[in-house]
PDB file of N, CA and C in Angstrom:
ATOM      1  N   UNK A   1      29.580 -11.689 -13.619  1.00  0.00           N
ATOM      2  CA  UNK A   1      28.741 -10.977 -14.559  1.00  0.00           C
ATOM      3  C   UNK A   1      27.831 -11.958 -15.288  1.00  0.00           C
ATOM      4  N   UNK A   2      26.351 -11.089 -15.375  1.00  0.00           N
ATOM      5  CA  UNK A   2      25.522 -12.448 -16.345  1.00  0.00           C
ATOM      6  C   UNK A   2      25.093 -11.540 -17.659  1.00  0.00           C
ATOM      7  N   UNK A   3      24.505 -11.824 -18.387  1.00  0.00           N
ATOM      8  CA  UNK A   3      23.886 -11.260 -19.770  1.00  0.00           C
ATOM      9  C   UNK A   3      22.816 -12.280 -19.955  1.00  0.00           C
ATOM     10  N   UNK A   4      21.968 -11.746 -20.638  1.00  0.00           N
ATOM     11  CA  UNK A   4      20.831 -12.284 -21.050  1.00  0.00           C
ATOM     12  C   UNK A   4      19.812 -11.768 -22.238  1.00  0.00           C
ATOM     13  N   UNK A   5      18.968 -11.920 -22.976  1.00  0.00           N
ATOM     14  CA  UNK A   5      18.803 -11.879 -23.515  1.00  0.00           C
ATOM     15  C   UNK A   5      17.166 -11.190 -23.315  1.00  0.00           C
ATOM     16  N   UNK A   6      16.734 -10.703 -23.520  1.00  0.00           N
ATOM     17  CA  UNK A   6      14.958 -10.302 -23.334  1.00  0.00           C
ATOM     18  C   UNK A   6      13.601 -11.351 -23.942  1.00  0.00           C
ATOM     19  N   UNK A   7      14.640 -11.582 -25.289  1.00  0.00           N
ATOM     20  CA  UNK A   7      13.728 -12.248 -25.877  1.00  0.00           C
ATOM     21  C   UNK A   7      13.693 -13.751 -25.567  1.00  0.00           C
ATOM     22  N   UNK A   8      14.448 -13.953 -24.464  1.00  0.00           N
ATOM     23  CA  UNK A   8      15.255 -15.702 -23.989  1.00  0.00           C
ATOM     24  C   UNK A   8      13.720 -15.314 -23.111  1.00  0.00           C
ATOM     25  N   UNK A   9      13.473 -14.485 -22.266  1.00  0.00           N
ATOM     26  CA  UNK A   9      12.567 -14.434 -20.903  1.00  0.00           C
ATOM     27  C   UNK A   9      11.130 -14.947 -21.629  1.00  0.00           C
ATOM     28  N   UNK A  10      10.538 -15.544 -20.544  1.00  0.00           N
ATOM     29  CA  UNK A  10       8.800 -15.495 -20.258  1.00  0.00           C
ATOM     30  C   UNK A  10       7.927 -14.288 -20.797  1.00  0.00           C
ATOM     31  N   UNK A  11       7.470 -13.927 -21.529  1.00  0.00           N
ATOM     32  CA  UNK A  11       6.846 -12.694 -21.845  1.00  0.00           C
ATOM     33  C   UNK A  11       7.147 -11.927 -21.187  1.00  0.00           C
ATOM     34  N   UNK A  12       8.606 -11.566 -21.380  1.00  0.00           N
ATOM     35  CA  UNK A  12       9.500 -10.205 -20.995  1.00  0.00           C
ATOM     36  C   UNK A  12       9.777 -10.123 -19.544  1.00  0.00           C
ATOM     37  N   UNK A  13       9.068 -11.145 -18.542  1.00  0.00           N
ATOM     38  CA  UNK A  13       9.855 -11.131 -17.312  1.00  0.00           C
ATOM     39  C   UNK A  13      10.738 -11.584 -17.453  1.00  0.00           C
ATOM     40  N   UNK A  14      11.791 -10.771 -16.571  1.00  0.00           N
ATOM     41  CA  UNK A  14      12.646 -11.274 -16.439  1.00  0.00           C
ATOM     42  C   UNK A  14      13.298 -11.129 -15.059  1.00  0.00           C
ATOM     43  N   UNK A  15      12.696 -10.909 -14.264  1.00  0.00           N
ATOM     44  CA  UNK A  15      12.589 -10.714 -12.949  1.00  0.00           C
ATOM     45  C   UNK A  15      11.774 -11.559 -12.302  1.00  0.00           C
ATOM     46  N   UNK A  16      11.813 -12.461 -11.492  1.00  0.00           N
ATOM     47  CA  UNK A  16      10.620 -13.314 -10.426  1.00  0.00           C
ATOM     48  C   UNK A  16      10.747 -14.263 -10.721  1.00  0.00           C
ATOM     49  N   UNK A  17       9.667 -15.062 -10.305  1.00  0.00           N
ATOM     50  CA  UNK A  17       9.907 -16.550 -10.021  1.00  0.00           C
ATOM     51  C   UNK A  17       9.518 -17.856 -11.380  1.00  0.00           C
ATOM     52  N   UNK A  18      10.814 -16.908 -12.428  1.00  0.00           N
ATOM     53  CA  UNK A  18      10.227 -17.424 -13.546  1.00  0.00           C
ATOM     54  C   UNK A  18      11.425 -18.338 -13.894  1.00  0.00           C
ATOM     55  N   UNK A  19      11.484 -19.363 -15.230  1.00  0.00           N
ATOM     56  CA  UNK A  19      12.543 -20.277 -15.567  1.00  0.00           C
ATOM     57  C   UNK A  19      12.725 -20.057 -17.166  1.00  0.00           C
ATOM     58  N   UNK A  20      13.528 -18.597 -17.763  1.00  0.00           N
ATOM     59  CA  UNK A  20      14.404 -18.346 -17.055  1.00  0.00           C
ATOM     60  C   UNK A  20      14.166 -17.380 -16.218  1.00  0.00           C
ATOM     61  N   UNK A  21      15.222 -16.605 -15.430  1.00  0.00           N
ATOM     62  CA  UNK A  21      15.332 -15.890 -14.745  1.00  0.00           C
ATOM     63  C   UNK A  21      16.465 -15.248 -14.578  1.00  0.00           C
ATOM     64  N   UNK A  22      16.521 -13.897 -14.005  1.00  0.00           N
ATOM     65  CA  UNK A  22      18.743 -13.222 -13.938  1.00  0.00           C
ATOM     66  C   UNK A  22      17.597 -13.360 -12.538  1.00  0.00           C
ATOM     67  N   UNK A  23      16.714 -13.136 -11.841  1.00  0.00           N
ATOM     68  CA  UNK A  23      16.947 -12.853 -10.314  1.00  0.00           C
ATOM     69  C   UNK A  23      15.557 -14.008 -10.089  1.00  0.00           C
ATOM     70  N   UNK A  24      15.682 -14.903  -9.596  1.00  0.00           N
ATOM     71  CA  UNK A  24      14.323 -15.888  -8.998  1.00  0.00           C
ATOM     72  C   UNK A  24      14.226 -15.161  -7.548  1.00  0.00           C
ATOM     73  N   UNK A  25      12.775 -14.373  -7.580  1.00  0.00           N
ATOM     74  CA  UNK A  25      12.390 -14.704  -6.074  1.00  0.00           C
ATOM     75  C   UNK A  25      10.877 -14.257  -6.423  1.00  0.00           C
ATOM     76  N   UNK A  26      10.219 -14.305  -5.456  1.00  0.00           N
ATOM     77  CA  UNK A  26       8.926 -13.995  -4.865  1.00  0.00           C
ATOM     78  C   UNK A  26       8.311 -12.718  -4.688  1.00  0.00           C
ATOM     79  N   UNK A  27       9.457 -11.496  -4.420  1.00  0.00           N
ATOM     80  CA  UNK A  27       9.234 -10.654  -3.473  1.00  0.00           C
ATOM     81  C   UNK A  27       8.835  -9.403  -4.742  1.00  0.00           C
ATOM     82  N   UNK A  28       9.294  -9.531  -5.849  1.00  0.00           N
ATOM     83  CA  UNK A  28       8.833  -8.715  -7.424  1.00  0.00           C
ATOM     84  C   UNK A  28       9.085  -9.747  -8.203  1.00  0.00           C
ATOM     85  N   UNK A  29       8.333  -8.779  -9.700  1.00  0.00           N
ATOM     86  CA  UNK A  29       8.216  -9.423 -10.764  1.00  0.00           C
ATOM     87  C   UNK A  29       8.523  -8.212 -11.310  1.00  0.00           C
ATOM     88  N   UNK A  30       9.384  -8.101 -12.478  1.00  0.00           N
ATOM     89  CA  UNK A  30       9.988  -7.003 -13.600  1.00  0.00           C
ATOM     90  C   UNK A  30       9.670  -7.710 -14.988  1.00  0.00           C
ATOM     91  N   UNK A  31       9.231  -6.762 -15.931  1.00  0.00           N
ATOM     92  CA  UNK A  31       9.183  -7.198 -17.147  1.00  0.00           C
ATOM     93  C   UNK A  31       9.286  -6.075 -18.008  1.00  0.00           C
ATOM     94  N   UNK A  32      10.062  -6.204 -18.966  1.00  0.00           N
ATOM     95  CA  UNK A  32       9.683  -5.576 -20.780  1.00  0.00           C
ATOM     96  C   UNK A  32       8.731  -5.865 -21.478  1.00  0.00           C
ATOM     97  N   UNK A  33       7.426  -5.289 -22.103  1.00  0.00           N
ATOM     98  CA  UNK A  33       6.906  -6.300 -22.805  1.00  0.00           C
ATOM     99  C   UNK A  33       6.520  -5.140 -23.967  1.00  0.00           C
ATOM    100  N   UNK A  34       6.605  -6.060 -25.170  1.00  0.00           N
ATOM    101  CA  UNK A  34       6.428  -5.219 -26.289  1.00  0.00           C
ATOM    102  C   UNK A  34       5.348  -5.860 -27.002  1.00  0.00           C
ATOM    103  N   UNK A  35       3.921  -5.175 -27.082  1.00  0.00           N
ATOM    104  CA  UNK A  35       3.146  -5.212 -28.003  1.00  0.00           C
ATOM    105  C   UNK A  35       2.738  -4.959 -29.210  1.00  0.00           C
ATOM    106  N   UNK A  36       2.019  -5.430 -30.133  1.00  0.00           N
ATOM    107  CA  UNK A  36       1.854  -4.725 -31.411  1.00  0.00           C
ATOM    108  C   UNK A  36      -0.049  -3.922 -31.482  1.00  0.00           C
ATOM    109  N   UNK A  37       0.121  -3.034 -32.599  1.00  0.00           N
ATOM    110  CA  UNK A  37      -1.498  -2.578 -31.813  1.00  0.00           C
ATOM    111  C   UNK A  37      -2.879  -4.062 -32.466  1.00  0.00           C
ATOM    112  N   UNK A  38      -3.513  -4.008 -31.066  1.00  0.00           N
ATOM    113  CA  UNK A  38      -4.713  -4.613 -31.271  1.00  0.00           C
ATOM    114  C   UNK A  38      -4.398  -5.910 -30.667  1.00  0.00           C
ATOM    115  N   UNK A  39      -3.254  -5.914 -29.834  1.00  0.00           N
ATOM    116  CA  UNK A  39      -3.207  -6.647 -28.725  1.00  0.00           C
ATOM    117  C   UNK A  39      -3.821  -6.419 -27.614  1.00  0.00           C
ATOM    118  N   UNK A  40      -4.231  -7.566 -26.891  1.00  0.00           N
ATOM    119  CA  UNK A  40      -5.572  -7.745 -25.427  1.00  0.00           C
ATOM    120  C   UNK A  40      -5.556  -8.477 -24.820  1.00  0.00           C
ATOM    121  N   UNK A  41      -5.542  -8.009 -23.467  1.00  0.00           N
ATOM    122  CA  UNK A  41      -6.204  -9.071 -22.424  1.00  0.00           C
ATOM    123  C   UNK A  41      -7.360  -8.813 -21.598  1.00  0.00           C
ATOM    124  N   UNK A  42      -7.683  -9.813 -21.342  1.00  0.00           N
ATOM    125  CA  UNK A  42      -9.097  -9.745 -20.891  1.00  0.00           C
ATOM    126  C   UNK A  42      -9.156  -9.475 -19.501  1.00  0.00           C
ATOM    127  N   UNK A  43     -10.286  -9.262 -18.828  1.00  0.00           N
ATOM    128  CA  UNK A  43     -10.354  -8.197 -18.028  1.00  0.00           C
ATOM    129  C   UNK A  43     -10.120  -9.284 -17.008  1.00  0.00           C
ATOM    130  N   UNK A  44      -8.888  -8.758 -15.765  1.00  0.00           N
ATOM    131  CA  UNK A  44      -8.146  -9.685 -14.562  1.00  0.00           C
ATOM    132  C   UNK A  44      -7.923  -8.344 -13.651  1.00  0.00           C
ATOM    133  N   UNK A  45      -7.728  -9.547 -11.931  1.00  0.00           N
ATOM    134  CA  UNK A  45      -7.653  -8.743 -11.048  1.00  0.00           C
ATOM    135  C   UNK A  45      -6.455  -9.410 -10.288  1.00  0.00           C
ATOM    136  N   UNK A  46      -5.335  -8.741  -9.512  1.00  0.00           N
ATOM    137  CA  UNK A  46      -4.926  -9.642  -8.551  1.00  0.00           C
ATOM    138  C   UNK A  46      -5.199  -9.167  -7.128  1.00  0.00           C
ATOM    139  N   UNK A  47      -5.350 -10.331  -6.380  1.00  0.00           N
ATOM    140  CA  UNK A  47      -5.679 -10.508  -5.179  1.00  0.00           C
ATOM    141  C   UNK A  47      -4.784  -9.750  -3.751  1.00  0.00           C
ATOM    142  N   UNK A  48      -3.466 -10.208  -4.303  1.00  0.00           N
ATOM    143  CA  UNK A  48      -1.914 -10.131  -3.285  1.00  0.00           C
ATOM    144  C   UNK A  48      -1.123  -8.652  -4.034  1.00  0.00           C
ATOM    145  N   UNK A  49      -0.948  -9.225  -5.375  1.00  0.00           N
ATOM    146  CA  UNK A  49      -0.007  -7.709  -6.090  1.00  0.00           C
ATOM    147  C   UNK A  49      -0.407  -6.614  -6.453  1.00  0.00           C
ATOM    148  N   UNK A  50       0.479  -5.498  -6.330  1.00  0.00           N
ATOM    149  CA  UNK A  50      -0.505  -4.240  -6.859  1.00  0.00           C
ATOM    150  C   UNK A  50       1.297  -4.664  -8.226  1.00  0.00           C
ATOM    151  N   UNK A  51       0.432  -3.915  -9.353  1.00  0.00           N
ATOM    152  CA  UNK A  51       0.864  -4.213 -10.762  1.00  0.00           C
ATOM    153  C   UNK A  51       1.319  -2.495 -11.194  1.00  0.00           C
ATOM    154  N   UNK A  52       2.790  -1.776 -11.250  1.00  0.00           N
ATOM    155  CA  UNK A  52       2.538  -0.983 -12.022  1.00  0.00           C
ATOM    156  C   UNK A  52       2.799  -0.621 -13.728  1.00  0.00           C
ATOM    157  N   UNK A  53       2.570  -0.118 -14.123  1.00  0.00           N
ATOM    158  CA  UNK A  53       3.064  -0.773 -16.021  1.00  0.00           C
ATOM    159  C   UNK A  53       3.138   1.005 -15.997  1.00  0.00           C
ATOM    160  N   UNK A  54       4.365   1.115 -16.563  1.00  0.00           N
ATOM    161  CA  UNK A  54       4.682   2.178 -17.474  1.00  0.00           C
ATOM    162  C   UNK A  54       4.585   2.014 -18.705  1.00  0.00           C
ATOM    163  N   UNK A  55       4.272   2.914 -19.379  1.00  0.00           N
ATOM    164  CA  UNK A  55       4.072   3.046 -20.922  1.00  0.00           C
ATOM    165  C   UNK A  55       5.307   3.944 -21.611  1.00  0.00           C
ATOM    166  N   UNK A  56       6.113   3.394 -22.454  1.00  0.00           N
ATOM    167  CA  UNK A  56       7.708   3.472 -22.276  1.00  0.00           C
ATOM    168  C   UNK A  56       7.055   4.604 -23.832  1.00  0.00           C
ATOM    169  N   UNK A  57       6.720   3.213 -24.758  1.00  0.00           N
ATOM    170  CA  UNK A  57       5.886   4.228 -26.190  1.00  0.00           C
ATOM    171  C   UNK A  57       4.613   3.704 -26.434  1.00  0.00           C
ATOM    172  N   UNK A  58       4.150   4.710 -27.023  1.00  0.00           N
ATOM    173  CA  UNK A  58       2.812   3.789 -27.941  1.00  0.00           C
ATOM    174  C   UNK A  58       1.395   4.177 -27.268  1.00  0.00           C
ATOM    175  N   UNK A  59       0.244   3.602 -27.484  1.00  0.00           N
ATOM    176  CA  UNK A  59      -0.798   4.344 -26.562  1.00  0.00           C
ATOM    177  C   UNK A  59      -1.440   3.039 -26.074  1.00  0.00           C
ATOM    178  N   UNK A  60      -1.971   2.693 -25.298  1.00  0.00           N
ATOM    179  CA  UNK A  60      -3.029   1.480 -24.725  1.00  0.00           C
ATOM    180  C   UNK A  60      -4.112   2.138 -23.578  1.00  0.00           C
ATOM    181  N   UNK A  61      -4.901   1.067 -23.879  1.00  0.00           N
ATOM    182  CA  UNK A  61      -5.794   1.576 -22.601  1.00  0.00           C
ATOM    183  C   UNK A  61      -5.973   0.181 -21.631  1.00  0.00           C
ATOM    184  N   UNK A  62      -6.284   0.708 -20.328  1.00  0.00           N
ATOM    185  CA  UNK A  62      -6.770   0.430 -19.522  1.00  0.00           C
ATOM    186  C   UNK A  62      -7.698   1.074 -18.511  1.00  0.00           C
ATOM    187  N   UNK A  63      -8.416   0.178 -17.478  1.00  0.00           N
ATOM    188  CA  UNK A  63      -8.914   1.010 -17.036  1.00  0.00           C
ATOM    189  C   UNK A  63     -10.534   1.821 -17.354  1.00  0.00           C
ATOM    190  N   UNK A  64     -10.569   1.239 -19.140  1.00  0.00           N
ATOM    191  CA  UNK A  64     -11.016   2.174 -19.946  1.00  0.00           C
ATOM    192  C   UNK A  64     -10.548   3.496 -20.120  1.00  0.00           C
ATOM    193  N   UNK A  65      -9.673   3.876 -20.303  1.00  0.00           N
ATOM    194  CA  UNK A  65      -8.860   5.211 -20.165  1.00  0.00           C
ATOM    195  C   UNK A  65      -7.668   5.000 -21.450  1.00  0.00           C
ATOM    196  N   UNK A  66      -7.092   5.820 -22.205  1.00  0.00           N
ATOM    197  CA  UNK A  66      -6.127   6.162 -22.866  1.00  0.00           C
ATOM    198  C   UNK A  66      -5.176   6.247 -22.183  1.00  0.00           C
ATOM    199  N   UNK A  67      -3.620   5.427 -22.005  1.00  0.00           N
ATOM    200  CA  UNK A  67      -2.600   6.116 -21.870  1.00  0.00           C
ATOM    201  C   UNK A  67      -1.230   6.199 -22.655  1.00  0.00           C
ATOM    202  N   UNK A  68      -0.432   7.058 -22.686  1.00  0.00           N
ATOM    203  CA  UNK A  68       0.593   6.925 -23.662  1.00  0.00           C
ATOM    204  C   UNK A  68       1.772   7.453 -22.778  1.00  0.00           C
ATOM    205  N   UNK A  69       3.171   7.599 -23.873  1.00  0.00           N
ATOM    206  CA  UNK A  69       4.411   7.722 -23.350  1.00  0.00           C
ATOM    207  C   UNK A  69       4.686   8.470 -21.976  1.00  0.00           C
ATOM    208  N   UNK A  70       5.156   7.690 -21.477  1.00  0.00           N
ATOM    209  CA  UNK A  70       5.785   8.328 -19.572  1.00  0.00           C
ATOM    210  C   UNK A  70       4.734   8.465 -18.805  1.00  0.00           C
ATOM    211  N   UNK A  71       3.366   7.636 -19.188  1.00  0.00           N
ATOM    212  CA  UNK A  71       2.449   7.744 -18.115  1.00  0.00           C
ATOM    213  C   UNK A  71       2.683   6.311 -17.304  1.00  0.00           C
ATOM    214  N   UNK A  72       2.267   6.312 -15.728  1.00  0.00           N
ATOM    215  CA  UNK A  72       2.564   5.121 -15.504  1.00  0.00           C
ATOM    216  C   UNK A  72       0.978   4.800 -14.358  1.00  0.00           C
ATOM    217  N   UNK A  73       0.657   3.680 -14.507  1.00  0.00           N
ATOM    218  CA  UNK A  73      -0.891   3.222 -14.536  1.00  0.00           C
ATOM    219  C   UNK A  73      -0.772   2.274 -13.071  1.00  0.00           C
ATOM    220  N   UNK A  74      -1.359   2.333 -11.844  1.00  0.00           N
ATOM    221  CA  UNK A  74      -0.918   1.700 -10.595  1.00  0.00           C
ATOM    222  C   UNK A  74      -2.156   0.952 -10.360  1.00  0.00           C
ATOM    223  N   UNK A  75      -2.392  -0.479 -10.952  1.00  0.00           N
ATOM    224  CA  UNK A  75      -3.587  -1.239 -10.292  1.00  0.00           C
ATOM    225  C   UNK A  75      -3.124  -1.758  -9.336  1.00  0.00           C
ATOM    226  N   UNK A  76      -4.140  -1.820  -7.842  1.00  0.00           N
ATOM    227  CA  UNK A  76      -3.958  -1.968  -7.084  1.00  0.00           C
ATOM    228  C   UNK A  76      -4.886  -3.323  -6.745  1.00  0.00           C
ATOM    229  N   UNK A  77      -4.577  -4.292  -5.836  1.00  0.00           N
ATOM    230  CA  UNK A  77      -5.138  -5.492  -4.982  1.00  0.00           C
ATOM    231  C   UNK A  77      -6.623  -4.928  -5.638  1.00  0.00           C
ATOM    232  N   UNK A  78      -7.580  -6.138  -6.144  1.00  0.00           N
ATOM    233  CA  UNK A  78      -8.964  -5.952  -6.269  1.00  0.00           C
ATOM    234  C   UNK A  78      -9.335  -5.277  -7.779  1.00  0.00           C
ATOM    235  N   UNK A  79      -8.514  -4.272  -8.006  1.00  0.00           N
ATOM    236  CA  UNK A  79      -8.497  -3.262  -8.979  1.00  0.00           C
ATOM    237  C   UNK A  79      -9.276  -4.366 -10.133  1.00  0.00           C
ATOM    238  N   UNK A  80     -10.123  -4.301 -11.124  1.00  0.00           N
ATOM    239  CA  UNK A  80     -10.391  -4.724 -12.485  1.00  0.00           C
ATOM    240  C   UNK A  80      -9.679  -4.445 -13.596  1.00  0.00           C
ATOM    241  N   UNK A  81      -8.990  -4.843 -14.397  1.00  0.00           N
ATOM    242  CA  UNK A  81      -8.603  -4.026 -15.724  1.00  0.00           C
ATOM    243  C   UNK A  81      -8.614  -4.869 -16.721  1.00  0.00           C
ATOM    244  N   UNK A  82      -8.803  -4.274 -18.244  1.00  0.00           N
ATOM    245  CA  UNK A  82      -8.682  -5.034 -19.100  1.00  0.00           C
ATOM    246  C   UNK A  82      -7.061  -4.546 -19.591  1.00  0.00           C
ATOM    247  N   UNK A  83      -7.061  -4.596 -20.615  1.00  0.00           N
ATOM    248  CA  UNK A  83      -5.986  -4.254 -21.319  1.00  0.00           C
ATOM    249  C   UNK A  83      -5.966  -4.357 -22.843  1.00  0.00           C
ATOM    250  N   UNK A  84      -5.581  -3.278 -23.674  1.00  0.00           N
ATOM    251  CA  UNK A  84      -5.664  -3.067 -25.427  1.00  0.00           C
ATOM    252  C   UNK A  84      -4.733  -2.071 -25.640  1.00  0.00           C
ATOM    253  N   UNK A  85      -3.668  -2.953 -26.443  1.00  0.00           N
ATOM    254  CA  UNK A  85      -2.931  -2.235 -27.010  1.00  0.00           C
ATOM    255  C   UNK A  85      -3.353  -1.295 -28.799  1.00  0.00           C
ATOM    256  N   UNK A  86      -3.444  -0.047 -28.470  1.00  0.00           N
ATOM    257  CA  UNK A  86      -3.794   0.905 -29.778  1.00  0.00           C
ATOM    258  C   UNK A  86      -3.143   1.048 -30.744  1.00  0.00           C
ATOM    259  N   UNK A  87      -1.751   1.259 -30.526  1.00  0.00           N
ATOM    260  CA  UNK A  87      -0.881   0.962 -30.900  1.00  0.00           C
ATOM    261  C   UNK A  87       0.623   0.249 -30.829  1.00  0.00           C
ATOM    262  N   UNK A  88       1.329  -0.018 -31.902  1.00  0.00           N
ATOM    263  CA  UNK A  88       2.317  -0.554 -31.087  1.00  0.00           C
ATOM    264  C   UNK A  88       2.951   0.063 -29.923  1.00  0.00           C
ATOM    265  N   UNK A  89       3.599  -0.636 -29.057  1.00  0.00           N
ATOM    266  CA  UNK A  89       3.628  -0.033 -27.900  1.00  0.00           C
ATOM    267  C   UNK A  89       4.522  -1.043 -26.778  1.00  0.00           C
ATOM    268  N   UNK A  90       5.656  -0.198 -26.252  1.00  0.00           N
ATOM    269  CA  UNK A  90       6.352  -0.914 -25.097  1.00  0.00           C
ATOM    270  C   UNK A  90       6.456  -0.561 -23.711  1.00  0.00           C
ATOM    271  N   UNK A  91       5.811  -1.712 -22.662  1.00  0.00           N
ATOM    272  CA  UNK A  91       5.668  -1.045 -21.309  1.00  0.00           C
ATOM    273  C   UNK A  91       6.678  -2.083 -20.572  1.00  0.00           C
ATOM    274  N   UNK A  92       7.166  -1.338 -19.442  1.00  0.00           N
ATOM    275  CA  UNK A  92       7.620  -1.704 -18.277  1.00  0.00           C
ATOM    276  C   UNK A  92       6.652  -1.875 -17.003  1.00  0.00           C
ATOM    277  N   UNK A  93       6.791  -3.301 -16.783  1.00  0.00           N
ATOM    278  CA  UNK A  93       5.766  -3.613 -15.488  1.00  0.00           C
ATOM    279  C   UNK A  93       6.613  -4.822 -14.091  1.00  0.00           C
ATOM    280  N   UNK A  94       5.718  -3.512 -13.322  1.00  0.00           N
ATOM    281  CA  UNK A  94       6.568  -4.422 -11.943  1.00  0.00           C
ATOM    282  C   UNK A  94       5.550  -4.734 -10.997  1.00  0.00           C
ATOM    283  N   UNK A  95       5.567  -5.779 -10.485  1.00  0.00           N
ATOM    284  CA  UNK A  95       4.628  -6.608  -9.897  1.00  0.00           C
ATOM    285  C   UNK A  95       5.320  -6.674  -8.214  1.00  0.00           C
ATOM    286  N   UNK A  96       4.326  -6.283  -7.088  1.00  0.00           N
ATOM    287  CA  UNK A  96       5.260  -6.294  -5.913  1.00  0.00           C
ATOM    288  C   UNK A  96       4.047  -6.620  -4.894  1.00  0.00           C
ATOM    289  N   UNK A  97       3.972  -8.341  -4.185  1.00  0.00           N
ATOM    290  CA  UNK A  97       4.937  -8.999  -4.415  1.00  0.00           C
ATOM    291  C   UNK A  97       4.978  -9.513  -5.748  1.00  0.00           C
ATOM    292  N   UNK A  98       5.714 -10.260  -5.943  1.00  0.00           N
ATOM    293  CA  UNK A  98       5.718 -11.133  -7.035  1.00  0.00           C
ATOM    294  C   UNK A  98       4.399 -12.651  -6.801  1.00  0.00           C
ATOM    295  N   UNK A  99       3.841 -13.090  -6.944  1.00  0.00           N
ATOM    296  CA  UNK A  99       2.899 -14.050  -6.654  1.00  0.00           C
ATOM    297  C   UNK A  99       2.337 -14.461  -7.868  1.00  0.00           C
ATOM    298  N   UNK A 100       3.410 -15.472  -8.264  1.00  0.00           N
ATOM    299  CA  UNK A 100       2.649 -16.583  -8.936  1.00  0.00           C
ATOM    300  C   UNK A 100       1.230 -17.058  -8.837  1.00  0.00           C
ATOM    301  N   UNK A 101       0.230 -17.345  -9.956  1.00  0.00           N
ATOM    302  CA  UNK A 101      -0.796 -17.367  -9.754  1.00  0.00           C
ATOM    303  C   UNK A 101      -1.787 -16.281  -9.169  1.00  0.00           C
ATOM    304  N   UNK A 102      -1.606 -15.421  -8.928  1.00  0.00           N
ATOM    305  CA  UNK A 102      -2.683 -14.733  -8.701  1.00  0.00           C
ATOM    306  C   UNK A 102      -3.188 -13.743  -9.623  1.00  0.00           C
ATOM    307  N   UNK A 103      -3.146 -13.720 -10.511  1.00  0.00           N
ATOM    308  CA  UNK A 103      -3.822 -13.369 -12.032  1.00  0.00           C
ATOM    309  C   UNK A 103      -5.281 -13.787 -11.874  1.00  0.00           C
ATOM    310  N   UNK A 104      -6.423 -13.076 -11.567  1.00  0.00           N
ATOM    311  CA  UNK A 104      -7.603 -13.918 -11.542  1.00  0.00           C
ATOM    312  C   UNK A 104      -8.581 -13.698 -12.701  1.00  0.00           C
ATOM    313  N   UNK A 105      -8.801 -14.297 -13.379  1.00  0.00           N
ATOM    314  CA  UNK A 105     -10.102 -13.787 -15.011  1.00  0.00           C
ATOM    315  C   UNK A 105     -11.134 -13.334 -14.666  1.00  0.00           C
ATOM    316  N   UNK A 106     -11.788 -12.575 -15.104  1.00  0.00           N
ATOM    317  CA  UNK A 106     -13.472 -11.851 -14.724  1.00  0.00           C
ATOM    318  C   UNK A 106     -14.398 -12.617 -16.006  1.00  0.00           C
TER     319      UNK A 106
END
């Protein structure tokens, strides 16, 4: 048996090829991540992963689009998105494959 902690992880991964890690591999990336509102990232694409992020609470956009609780948002290879959190807000995101580095900035 292992335990771990959320707040021990990489900005809430805690899945993939991160240090720490409960599972190192390549093949996904899992994360928790909890924002506060008027959090952002700037507008990225990946190349290899399609990225999906559920929106657990709270509202954010991407996309340019509004989404909130139990919606879940599927960027795909190429896809553009920014990202703004509206309010506070906690999503679940899984990355498949997992691929380090391929986060690309616009």
């Amino acid at each position: 048996m292992k335990t771990a902690r959320l707040n021990d992880m990489v900005k809430g991964w805690f899945i993939g090829n991160f240090d720490p890690s409960l599972y190192k591999t390549n093949d996904v990336e899992v994360a928790v991540k909890k924002y506060t509102a008027g959090d952002r990232e700037g507008a990225h694409f990946h190349k290899i992963a399609t990225e999906f992020t559920l929106v657990l609470d709270g509202q954010v956009r991407m996309f340019g689009r509004e989404f909130g609780d139990g919606e879940i948002i599927v960027a795909e290879p190429g896809d553009i998105t920014d990202f703004e959190c509206l309010t506070d807000a906690q999503t679940v995101v899984v990355k498949i494959p997992g691929a380090n580095g391929d986060k690309y900035v616009v």
